[in-house]
PDB file of N, CA and C in Angstrom:
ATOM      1  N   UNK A   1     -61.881  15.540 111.349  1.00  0.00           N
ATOM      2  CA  UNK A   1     -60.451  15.492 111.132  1.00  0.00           C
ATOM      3  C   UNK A   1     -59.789  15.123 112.451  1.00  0.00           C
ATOM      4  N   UNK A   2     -58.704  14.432 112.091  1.00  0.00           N
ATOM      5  CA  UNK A   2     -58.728  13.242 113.390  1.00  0.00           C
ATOM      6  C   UNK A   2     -57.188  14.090 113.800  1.00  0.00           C
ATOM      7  N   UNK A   3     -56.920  14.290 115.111  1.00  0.00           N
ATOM      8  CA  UNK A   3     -55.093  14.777 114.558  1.00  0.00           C
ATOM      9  C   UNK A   3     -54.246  13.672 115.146  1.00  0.00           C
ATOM     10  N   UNK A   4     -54.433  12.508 115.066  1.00  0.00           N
ATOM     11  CA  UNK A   4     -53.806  11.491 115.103  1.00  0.00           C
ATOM     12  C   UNK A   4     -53.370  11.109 113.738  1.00  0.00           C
ATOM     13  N   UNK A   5     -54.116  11.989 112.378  1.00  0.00           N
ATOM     14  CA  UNK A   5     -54.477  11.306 111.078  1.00  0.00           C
ATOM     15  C   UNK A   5     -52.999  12.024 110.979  1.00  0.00           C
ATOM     16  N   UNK A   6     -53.151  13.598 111.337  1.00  0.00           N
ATOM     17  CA  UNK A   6     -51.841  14.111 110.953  1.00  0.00           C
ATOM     18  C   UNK A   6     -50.288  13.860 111.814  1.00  0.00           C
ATOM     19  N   UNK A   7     -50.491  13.662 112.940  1.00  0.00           N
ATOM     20  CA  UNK A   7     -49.216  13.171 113.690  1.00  0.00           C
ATOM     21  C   UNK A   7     -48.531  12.141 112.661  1.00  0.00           C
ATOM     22  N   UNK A   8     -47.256  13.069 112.192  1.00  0.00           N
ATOM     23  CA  UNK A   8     -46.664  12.178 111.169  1.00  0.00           C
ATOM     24  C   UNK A   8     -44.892  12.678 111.551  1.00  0.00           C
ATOM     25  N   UNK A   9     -43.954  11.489 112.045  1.00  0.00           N
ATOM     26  CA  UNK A   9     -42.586  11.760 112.051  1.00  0.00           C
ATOM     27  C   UNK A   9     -41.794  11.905 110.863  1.00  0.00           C
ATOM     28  N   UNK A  10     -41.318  13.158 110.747  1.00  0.00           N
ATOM     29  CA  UNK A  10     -40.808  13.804 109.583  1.00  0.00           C
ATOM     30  C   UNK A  10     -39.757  12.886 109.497  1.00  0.00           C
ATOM     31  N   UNK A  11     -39.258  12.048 110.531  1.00  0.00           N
ATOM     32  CA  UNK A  11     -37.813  11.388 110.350  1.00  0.00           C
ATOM     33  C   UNK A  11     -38.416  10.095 109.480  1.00  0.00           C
ATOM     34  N   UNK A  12     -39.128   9.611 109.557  1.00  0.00           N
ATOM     35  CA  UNK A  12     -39.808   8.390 108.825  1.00  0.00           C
ATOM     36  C   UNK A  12     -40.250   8.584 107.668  1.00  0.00           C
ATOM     37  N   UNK A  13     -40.866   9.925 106.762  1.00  0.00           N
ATOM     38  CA  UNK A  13     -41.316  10.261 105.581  1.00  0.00           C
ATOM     39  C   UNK A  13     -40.490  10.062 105.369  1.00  0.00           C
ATOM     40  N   UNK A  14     -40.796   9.196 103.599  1.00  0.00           N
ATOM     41  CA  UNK A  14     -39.867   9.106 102.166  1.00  0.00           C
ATOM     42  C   UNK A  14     -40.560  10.177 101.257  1.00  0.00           C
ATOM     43  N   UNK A  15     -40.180   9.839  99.655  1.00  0.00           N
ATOM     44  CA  UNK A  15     -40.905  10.881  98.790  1.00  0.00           C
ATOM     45  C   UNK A  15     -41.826  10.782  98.570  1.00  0.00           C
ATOM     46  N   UNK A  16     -42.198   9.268  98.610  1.00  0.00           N
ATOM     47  CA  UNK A  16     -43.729   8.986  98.567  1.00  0.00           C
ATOM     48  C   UNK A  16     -44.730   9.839  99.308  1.00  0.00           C
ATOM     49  N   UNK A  17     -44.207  10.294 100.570  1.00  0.00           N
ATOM     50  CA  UNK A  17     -44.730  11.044 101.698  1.00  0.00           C
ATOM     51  C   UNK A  17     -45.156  12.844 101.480  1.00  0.00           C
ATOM     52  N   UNK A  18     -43.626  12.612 100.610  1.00  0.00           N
ATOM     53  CA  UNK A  18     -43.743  14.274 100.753  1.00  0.00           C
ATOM     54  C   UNK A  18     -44.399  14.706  99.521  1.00  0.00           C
ATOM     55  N   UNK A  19     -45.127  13.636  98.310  1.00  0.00           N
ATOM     56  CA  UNK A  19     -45.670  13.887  96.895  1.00  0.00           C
ATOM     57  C   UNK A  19     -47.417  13.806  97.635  1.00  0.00           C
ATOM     58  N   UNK A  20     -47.431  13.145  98.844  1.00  0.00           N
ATOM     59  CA  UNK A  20     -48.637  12.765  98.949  1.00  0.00           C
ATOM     60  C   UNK A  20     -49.303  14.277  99.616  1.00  0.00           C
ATOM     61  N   UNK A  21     -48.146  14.986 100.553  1.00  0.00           N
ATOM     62  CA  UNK A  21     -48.647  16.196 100.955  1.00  0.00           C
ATOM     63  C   UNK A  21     -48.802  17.186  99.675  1.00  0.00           C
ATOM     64  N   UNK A  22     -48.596  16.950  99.196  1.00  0.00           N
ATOM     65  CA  UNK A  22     -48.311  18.172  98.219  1.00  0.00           C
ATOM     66  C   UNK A  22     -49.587  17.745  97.451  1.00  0.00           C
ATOM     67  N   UNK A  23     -50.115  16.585  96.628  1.00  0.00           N
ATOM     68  CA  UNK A  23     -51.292  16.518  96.375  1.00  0.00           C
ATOM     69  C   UNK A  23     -52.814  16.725  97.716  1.00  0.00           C
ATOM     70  N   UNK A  24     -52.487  16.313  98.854  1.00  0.00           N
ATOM     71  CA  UNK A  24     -53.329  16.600  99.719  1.00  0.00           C
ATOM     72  C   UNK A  24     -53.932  18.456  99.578  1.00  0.00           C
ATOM     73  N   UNK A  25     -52.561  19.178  99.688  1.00  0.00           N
ATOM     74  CA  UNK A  25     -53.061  20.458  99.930  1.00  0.00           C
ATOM     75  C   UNK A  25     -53.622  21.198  98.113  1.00  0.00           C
ATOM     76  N   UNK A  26     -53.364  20.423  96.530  1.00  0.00           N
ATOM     77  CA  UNK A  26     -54.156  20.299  95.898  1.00  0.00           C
ATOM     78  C   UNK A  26     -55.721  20.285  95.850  1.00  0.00           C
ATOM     79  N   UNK A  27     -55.618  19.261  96.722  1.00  0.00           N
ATOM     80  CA  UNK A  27     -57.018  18.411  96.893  1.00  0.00           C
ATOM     81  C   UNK A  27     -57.794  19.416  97.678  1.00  0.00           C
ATOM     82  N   UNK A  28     -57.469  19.931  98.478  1.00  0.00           N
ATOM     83  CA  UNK A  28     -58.206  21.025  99.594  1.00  0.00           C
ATOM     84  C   UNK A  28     -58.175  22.193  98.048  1.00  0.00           C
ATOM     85  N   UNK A  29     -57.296  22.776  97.643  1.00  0.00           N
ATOM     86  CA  UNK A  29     -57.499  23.670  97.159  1.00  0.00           C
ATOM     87  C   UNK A  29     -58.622  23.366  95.489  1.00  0.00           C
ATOM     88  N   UNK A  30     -59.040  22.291  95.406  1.00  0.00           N
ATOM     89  CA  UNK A  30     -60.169  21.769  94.427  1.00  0.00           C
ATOM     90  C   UNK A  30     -61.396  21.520  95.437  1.00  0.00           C
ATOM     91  N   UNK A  31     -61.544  21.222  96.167  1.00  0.00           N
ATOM     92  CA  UNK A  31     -62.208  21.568  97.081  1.00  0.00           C
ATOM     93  C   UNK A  31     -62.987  22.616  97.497  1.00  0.00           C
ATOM     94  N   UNK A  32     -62.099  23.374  97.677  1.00  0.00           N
ATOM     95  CA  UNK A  32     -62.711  24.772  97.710  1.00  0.00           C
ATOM     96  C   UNK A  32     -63.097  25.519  96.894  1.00  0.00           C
ATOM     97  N   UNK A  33     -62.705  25.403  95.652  1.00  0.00           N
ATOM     98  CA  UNK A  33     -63.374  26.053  94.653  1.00  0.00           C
ATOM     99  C   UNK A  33     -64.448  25.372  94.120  1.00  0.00           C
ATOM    100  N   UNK A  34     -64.578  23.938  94.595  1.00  0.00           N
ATOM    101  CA  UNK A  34     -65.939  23.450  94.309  1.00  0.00           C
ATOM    102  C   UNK A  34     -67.483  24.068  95.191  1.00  0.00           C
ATOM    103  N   UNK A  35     -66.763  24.749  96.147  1.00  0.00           N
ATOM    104  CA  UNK A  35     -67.739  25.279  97.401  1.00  0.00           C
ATOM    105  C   UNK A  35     -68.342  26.605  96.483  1.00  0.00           C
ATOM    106  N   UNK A  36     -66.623  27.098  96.314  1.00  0.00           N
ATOM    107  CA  UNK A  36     -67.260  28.322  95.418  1.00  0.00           C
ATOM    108  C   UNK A  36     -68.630  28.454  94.200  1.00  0.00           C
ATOM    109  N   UNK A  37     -68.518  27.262  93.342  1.00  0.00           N
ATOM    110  CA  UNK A  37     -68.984  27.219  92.457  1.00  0.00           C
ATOM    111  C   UNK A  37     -70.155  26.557  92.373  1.00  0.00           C
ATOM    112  N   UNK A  38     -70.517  25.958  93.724  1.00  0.00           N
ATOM    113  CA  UNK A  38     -72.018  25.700  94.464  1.00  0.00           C
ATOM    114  C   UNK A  38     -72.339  26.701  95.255  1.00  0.00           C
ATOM    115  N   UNK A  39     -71.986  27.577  95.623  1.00  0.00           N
ATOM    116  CA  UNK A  39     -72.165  28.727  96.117  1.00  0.00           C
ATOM    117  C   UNK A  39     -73.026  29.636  94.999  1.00  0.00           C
ATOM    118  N   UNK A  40     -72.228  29.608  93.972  1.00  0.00           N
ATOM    119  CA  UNK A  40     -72.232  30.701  92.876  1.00  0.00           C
ATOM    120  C   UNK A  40     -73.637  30.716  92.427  1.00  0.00           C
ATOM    121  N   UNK A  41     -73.585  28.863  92.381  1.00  0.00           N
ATOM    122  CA  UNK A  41     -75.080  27.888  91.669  1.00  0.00           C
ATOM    123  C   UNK A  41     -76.389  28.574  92.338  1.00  0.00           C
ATOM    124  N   UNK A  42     -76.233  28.488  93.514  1.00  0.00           N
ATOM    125  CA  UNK A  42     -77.005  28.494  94.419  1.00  0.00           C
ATOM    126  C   UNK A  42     -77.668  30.107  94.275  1.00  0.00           C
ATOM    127  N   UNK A  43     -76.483  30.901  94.571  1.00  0.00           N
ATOM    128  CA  UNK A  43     -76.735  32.246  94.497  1.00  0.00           C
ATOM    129  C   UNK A  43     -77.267  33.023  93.101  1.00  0.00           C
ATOM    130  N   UNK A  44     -76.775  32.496  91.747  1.00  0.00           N
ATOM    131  CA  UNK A  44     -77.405  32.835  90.398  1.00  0.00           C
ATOM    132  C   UNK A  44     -78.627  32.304  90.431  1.00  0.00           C
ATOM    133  N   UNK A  45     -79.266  30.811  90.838  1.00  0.00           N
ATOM    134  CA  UNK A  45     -80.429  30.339  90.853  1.00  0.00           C
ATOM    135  C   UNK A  45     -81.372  31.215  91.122  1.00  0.00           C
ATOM    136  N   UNK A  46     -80.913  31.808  92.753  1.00  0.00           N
ATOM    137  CA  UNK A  46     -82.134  32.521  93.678  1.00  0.00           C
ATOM    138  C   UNK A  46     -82.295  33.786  92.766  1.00  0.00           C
ATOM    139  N   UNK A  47     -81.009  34.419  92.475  1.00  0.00           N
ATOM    140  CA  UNK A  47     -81.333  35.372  92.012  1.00  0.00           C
ATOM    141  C   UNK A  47     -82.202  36.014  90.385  1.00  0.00           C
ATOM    142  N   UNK A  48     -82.183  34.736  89.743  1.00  0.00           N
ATOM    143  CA  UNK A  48     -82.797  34.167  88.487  1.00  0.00           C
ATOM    144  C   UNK A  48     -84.385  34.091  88.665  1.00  0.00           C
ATOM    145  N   UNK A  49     -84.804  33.070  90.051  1.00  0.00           N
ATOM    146  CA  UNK A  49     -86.023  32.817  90.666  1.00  0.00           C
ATOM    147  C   UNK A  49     -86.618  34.395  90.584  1.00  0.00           C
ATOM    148  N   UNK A  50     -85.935  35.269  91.301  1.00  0.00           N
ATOM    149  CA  UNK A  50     -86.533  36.704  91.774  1.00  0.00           C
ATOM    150  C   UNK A  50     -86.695  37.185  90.826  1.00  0.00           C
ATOM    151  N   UNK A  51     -86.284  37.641  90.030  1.00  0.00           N
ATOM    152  CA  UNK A  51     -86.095  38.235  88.599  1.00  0.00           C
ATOM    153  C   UNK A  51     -87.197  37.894  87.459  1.00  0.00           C
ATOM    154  N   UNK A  52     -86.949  36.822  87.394  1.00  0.00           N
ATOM    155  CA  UNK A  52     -87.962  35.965  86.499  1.00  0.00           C
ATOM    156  C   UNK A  52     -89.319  36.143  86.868  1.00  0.00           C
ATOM    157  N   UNK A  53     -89.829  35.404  88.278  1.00  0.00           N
ATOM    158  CA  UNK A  53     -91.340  35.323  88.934  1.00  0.00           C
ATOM    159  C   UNK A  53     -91.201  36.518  89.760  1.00  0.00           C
ATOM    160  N   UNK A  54     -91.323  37.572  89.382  1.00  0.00           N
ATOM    161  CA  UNK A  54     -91.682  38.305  90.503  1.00  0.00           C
ATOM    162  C   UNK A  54     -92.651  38.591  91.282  1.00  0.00           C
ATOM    163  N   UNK A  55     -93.989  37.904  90.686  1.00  0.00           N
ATOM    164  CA  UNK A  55     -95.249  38.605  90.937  1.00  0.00           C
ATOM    165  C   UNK A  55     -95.734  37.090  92.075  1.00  0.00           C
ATOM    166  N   UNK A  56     -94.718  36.214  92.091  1.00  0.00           N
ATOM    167  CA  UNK A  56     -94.869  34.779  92.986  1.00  0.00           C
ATOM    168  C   UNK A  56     -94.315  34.949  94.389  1.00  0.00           C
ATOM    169  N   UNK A  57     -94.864  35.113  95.242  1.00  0.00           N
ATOM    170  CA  UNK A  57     -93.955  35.171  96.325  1.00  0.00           C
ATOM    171  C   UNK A  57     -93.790  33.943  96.833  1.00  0.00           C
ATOM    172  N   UNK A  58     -94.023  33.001  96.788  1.00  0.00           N
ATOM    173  CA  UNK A  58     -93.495  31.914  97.335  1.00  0.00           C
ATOM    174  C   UNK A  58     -92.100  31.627  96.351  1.00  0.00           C
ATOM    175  N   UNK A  59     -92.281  31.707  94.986  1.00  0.00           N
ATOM    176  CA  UNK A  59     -90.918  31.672  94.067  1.00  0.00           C
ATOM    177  C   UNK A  59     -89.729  32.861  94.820  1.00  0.00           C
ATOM    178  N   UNK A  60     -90.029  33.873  95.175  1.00  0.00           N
ATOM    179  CA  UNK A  60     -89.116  34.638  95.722  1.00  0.00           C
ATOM    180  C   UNK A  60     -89.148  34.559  97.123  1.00  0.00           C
ATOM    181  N   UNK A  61     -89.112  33.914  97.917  1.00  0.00           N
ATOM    182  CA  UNK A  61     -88.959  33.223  98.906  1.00  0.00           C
ATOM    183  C   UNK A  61     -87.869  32.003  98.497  1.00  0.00           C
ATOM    184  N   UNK A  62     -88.331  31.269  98.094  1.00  0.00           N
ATOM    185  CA  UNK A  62     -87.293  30.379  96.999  1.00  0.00           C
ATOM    186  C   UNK A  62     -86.216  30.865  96.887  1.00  0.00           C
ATOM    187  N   UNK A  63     -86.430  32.126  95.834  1.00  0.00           N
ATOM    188  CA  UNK A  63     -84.920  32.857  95.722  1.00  0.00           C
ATOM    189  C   UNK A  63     -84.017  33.237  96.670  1.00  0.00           C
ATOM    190  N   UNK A  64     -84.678  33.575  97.630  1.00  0.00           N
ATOM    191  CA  UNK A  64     -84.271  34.157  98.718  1.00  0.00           C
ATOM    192  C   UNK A  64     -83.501  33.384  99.734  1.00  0.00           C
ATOM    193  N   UNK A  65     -83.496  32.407  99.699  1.00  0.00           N
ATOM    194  CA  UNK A  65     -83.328  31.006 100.772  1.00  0.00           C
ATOM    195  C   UNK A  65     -82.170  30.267 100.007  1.00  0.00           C
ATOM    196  N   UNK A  66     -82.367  30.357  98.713  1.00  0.00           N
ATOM    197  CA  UNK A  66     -81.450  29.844  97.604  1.00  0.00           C
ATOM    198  C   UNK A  66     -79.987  31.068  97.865  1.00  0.00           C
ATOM    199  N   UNK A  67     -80.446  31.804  97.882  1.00  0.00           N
ATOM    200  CA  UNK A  67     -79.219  33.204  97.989  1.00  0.00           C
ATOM    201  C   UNK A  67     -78.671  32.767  99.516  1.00  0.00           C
ATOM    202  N   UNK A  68     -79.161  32.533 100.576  1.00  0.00           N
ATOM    203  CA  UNK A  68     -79.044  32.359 101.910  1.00  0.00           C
ATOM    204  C   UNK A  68     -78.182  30.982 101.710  1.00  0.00           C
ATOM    205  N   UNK A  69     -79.018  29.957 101.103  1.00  0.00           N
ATOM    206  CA  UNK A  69     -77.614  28.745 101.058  1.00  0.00           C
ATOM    207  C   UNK A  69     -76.449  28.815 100.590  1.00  0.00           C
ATOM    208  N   UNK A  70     -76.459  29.629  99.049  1.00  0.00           N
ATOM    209  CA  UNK A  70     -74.903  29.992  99.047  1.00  0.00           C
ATOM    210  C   UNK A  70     -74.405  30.530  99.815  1.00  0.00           C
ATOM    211  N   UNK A  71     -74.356  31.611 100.586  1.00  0.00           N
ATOM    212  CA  UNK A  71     -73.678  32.182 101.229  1.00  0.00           C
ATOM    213  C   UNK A  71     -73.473  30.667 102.571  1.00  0.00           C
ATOM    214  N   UNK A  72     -74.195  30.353 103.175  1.00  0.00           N
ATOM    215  CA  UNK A  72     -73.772  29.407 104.190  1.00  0.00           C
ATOM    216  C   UNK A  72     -72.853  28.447 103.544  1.00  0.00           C
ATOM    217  N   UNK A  73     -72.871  28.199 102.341  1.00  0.00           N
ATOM    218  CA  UNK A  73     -72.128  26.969 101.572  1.00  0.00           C
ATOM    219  C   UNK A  73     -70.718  27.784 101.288  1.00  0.00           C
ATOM    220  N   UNK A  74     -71.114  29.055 100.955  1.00  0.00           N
ATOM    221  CA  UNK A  74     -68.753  29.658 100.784  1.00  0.00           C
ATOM    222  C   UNK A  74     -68.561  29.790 102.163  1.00  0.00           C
ATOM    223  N   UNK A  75     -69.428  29.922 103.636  1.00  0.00           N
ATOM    224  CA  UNK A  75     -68.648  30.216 104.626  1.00  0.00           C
ATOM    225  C   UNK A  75     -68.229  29.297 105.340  1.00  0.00           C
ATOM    226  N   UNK A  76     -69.129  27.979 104.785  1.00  0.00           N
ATOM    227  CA  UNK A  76     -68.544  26.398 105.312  1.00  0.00           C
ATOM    228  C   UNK A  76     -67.151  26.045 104.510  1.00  0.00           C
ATOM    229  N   UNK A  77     -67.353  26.229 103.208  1.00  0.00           N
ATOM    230  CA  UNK A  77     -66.145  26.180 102.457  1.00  0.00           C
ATOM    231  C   UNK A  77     -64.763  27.032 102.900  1.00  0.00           C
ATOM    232  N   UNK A  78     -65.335  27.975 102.949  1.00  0.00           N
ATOM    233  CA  UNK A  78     -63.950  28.861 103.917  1.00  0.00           C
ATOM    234  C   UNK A  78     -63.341  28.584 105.043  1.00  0.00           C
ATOM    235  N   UNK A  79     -64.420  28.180 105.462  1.00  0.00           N
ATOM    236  CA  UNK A  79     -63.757  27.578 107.081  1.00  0.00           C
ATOM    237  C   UNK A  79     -63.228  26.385 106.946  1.00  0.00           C
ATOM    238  N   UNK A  80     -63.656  25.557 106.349  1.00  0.00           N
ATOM    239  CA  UNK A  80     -63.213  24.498 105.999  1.00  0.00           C
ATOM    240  C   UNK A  80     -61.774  24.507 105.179  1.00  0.00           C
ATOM    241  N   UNK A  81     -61.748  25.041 104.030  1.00  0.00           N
ATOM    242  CA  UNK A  81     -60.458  24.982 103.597  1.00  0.00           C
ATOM    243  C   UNK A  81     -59.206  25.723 104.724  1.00  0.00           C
ATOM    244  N   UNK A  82     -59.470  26.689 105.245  1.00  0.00           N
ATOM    245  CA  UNK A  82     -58.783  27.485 105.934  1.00  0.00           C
ATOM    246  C   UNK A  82     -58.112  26.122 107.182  1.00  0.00           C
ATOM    247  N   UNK A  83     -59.242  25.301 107.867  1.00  0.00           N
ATOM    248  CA  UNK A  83     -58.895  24.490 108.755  1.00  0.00           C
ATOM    249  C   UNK A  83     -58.099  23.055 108.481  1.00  0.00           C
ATOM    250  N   UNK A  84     -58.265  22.814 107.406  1.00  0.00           N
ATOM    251  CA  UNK A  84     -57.219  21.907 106.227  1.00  0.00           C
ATOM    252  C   UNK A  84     -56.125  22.424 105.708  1.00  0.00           C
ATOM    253  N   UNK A  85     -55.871  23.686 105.613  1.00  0.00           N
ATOM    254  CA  UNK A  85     -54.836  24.312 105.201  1.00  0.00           C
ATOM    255  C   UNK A  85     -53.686  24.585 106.472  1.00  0.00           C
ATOM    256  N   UNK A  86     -54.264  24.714 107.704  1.00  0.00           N
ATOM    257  CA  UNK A  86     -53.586  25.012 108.803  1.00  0.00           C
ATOM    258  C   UNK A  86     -52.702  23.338 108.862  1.00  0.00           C
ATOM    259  N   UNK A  87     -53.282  22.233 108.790  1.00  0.00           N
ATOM    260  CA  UNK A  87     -53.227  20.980 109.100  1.00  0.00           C
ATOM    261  C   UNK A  87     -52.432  20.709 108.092  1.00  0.00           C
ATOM    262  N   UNK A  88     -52.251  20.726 106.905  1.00  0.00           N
ATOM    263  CA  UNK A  88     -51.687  20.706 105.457  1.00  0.00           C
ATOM    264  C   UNK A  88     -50.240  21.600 105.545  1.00  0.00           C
ATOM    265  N   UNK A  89     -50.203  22.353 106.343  1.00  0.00           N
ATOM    266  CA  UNK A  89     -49.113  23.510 106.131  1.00  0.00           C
ATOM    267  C   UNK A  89     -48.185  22.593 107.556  1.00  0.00           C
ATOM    268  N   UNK A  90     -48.877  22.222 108.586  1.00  0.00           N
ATOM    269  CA  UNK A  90     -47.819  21.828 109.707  1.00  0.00           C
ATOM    270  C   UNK A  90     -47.217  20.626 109.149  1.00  0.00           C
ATOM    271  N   UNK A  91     -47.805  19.475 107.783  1.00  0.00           N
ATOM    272  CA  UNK A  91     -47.226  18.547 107.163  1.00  0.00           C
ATOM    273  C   UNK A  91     -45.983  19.246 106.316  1.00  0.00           C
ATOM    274  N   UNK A  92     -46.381  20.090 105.492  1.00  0.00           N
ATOM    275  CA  UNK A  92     -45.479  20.642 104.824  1.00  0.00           C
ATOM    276  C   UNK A  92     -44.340  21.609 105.503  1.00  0.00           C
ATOM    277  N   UNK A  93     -44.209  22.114 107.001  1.00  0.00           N
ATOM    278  CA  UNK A  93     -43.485  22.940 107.701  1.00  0.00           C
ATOM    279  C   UNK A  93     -42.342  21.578 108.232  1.00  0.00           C
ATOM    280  N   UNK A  94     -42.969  20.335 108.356  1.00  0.00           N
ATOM    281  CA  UNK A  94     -42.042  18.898 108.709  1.00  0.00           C
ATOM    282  C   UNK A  94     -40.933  18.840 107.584  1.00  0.00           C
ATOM    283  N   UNK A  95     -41.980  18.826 106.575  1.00  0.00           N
ATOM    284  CA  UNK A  95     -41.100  18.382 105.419  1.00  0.00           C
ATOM    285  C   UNK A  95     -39.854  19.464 105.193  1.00  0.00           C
ATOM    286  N   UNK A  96     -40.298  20.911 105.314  1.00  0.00           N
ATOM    287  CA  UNK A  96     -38.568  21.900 105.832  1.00  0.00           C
ATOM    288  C   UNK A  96     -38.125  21.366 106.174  1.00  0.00           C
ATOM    289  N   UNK A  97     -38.524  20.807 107.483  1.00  0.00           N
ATOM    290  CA  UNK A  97     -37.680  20.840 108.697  1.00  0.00           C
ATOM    291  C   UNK A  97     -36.598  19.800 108.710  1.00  0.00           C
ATOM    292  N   UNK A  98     -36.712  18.823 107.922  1.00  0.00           N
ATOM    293  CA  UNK A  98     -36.300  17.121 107.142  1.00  0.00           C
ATOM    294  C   UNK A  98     -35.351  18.013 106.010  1.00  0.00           C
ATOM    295  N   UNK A  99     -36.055  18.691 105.386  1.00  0.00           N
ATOM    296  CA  UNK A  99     -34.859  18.762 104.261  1.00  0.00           C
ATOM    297  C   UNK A  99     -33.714  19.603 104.779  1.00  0.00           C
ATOM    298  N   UNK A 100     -34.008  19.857 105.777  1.00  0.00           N
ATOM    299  CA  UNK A 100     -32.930  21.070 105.872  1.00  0.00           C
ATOM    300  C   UNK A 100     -31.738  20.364 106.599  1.00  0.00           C
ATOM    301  N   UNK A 101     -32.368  19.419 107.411  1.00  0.00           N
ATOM    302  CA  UNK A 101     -31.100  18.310 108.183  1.00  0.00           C
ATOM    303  C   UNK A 101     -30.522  17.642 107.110  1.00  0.00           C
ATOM    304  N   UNK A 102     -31.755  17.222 106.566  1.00  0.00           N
ATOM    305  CA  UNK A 102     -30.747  16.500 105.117  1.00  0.00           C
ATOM    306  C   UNK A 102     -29.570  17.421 104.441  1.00  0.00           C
ATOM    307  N   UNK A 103     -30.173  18.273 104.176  1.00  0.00           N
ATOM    308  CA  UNK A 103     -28.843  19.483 103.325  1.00  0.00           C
ATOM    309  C   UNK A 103     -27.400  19.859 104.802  1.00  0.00           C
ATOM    310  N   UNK A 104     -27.944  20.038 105.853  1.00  0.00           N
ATOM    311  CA  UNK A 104     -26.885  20.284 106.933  1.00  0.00           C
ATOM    312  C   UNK A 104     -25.611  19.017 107.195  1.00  0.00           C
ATOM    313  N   UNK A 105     -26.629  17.974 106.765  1.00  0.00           N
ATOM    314  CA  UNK A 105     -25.571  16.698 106.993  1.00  0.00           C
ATOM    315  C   UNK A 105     -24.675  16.468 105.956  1.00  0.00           C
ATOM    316  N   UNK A 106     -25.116  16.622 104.470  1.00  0.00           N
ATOM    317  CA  UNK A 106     -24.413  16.478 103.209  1.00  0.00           C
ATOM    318  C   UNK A 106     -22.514  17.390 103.499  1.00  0.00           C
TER     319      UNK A 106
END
């Protein structure tokens, strides 16, 4: 994430601008629940593996590693959305900051 991508003059956004933030921070928030739900994958798998083969230890090893990737996959997802959301919110804190001159000048 580039922050040249986000350096954006609130005096220059139209609506086009301010529909595009508003789907952006959408997009992060589908995003993240896609983490969740490879997470989830990941974590029902392993725990399915264990359950099922128990008497395999290489299968529960499997499971086990499978349980270990979800968890690394919601804490990438977390961090990740959290660090898009910070970036997403200073677009949308512009766009106040624009409407409010607009309403002061009217």
């Amino acid at each position: 994430m580039s922050k040249k991508q986000y350096e954006i003059d609130p005096e220059k956004m139209i609506i086009r601008d301010y529909l595009a933030v508003d789907r952006t921070a959408q997009a992060n928030e589908r995003t993240f629940l896609a983490y969740i739900r490879t997470a989830l994958a990941f974590g029902a798998g392993g725990i399915g593996l264990i359950k099922l083969f128990e008497e395999s230890i290489a299968i529960i090893v499997t499971g086990w590693l499978l349980i270990s990737l979800g968890l690394i996959v919601i804490i990438f997802g977390i961090i990740r959305f959290i660090k898009f959301r910070r970036a997403i919110s200073t677009l949308s804190q512009n766009n106040l900051i624009k409407n409010e001159k607009i309403d002061t000048n009217d």
